[in-house]
N, C-alpha and C. Protein backbone atom coordinates (compact mmCIF):
# COMPACT_ATOMS: atom_id res chain seq x y z
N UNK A 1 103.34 -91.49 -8.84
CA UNK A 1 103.85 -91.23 -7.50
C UNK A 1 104.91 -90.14 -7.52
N UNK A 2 106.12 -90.01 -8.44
CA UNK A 2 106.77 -89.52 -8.61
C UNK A 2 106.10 -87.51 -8.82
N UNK A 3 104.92 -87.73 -9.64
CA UNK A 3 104.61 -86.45 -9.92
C UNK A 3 103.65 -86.29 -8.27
N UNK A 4 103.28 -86.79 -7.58
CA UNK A 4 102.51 -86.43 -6.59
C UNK A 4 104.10 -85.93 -5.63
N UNK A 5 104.85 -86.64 -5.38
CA UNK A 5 105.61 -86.02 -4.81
C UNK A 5 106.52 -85.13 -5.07
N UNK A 6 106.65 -84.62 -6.36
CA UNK A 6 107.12 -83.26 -6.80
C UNK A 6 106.12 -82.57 -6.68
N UNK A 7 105.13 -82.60 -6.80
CA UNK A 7 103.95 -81.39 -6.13
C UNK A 7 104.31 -81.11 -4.66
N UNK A 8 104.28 -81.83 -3.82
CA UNK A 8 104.66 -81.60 -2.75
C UNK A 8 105.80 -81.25 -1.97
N UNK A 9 106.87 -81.43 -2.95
CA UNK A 9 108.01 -80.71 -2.91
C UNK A 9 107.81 -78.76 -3.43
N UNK A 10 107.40 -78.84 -4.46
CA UNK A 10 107.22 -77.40 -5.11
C UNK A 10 106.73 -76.72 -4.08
N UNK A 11 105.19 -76.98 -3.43
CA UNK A 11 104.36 -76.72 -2.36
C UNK A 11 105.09 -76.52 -1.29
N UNK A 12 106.09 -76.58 -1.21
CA UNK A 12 107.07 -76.79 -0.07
C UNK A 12 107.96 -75.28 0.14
N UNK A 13 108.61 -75.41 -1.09
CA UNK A 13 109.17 -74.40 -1.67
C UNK A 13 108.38 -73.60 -1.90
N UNK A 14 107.45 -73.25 -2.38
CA UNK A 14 106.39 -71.81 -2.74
C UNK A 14 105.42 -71.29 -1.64
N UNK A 15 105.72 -72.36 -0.92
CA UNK A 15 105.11 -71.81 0.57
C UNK A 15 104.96 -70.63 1.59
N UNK A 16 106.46 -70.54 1.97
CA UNK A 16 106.98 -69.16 2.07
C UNK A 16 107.29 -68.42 1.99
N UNK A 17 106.62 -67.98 0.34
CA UNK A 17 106.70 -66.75 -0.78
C UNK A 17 105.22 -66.29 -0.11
N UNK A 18 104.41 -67.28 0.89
CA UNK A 18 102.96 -66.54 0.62
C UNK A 18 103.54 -65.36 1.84
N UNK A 19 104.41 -65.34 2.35
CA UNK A 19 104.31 -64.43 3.65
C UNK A 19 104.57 -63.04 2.92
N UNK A 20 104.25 -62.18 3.75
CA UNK A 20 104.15 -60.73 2.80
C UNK A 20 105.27 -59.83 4.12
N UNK A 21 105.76 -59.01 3.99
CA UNK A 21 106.83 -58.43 4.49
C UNK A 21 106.10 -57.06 4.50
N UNK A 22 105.87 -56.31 5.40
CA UNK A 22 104.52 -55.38 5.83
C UNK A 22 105.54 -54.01 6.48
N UNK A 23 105.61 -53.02 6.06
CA UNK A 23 105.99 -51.54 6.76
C UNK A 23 104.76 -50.79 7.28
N UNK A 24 104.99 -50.76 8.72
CA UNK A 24 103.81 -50.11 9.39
C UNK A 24 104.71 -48.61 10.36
N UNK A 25 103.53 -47.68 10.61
CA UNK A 25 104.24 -46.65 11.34
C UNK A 25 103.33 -46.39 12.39
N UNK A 26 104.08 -46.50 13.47
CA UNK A 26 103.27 -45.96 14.93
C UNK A 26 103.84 -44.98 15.98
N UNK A 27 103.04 -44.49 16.00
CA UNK A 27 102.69 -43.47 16.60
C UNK A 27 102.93 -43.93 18.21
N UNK A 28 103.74 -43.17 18.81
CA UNK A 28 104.54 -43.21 20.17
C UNK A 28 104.40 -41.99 21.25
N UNK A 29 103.76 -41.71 21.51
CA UNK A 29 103.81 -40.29 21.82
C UNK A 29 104.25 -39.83 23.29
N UNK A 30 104.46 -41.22 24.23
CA UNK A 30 105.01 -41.23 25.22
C UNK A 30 106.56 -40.79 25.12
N UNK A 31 106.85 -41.16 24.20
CA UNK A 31 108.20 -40.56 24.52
C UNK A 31 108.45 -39.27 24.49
N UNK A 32 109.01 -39.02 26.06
CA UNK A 32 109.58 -37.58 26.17
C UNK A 32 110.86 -37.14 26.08
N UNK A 33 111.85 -38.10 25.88
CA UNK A 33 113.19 -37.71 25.94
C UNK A 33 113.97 -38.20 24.98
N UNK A 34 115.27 -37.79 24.68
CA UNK A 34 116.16 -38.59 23.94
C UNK A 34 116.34 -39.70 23.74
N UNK A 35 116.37 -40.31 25.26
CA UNK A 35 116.66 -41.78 25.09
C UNK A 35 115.74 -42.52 24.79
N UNK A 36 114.67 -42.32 25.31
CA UNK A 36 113.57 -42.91 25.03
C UNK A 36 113.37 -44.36 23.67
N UNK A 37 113.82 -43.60 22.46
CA UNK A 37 113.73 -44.33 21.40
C UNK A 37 114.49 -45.62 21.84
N UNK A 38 115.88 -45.15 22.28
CA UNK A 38 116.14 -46.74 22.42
C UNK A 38 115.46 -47.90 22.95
N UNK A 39 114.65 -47.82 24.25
CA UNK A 39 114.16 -48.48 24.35
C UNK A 39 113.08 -49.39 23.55
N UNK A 40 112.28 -48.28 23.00
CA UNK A 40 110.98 -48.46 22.07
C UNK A 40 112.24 -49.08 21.02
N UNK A 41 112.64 -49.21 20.64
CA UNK A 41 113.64 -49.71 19.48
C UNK A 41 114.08 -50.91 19.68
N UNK A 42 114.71 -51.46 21.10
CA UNK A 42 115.04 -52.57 21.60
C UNK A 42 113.78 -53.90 22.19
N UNK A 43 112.48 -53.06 22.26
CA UNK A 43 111.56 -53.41 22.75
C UNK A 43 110.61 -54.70 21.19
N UNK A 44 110.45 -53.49 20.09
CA UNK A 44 109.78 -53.67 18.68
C UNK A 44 111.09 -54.64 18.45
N UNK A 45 112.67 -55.04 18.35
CA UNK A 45 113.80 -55.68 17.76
C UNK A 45 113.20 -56.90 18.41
N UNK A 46 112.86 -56.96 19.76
CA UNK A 46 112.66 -58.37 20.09
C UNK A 46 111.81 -59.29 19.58
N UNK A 47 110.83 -58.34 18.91
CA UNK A 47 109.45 -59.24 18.24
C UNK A 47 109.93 -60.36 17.41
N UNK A 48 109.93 -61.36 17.21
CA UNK A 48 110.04 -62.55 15.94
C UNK A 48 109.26 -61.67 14.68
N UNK A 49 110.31 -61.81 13.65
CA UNK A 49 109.44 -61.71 12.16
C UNK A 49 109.53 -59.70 12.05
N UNK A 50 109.81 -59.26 13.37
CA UNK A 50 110.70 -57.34 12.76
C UNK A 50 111.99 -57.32 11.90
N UNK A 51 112.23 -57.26 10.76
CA UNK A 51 113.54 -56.85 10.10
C UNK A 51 114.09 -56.23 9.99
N UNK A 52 113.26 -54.32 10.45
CA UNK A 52 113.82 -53.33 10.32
C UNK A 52 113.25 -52.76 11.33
N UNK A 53 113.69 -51.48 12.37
CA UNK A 53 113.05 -50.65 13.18
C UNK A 53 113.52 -49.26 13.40
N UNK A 54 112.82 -48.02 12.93
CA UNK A 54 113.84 -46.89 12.92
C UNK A 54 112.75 -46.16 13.63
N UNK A 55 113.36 -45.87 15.17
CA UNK A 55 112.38 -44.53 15.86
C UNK A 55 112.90 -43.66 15.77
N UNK A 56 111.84 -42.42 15.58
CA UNK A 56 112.26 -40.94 15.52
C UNK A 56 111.52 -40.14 16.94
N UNK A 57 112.79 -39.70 17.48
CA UNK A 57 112.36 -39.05 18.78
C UNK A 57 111.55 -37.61 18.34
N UNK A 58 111.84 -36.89 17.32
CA UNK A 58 111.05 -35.58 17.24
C UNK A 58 109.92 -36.12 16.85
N UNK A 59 109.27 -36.90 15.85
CA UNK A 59 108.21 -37.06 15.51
C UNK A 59 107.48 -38.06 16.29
N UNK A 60 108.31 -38.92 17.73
CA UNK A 60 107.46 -39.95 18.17
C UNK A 60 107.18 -40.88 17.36
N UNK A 61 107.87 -41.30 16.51
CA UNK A 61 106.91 -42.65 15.55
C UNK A 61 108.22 -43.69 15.63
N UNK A 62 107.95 -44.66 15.58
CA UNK A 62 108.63 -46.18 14.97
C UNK A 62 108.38 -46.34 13.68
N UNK A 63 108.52 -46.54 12.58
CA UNK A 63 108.68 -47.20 11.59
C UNK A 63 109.24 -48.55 11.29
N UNK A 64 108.69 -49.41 11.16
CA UNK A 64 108.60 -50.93 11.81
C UNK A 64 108.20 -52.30 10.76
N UNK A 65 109.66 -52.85 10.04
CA UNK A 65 108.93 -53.65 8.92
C UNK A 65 109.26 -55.40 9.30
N UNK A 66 107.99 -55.63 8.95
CA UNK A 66 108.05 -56.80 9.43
C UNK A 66 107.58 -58.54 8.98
N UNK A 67 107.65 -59.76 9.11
CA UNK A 67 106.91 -60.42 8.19
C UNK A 67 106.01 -60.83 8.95
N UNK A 68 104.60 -60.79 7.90
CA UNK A 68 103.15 -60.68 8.71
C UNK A 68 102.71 -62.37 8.68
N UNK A 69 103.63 -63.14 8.47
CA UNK A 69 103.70 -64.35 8.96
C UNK A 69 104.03 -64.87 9.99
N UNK A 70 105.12 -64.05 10.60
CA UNK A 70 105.61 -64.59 11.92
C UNK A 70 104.97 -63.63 13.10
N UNK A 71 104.33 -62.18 12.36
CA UNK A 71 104.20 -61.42 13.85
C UNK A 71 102.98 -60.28 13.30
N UNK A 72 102.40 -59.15 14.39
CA UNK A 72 101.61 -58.60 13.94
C UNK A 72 101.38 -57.22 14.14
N UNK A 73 100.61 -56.49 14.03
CA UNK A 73 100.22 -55.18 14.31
C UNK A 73 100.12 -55.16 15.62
N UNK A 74 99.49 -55.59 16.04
CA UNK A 74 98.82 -56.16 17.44
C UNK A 74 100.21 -56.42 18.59
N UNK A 75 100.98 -57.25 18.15
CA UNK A 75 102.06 -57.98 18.60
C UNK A 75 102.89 -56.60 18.74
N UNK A 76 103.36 -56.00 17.62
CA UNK A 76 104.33 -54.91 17.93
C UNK A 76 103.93 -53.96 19.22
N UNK A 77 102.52 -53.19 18.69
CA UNK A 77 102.07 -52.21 19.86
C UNK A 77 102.15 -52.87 21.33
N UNK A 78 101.80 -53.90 21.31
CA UNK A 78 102.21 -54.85 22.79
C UNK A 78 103.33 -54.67 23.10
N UNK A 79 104.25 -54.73 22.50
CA UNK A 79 105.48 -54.58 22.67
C UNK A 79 105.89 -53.57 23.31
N UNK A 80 105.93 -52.48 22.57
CA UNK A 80 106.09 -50.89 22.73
C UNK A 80 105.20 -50.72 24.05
N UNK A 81 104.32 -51.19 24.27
CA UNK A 81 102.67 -50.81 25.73
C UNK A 81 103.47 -51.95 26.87
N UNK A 82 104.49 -52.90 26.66
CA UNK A 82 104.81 -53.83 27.94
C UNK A 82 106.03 -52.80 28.29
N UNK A 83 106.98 -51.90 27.23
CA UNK A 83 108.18 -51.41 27.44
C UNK A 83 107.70 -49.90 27.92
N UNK A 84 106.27 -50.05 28.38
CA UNK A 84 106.01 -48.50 29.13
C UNK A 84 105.77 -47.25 28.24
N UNK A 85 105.66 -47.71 26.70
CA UNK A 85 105.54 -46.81 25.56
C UNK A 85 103.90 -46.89 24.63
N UNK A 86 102.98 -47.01 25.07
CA UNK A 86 101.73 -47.43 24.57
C UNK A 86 101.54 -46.65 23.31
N UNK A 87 101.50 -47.31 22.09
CA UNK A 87 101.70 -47.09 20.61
C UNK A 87 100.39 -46.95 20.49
N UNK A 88 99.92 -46.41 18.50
CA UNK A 88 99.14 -46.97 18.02
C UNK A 88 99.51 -46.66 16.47
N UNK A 89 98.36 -47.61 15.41
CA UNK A 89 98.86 -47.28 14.09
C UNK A 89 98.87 -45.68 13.78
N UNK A 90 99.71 -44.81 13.20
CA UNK A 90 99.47 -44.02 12.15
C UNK A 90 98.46 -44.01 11.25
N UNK A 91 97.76 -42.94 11.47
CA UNK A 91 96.89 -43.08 10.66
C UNK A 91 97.48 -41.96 8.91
């Protein structure tokens, strides 16, 4: 009993090593102005599971890292497309 429930303790603990922590870059191209980024910046921060978010107004892109456990590709560009900024991946 003892070893069944240290398995399930370990399992416990090694669980949320499976999540993978993912850097994606998208492509923004709506933005026309300076400020712009902030928004797209404040928009991608709200997602659950973004850790990092750095937009670049000359190049239009977000750079956007995130854990692909709590949130998604999908999820971000939504984000950026509800805040009036319709993204897509970098190719």
């Amino acid at each position: 009993m003892k070893k069944l429930f240290a398995s399930f303790a370990l399992a416990a603990v090694v669980a949320p090593v499976w999540a993978v922590t993912q850097t994606v870059t998208l492509s923004v191209p709506g933005m026309l102005c300076s400020t712009c980024p902030i928004t797209v910046k404040k928009a991608i921060s709200k997602v659950e599971g973004v850790s990092k978010v750095d937009v670049t107004f000359e190049t239009r892109e977000a750079v956007v890292t995130f854990d692909d456990a709590k949130t998604s590709v999908q999820k971000l560009t939504k984000a950026t497309g509800d805040a009036g900024y319709p993204s897509s991946v970098k190719n």
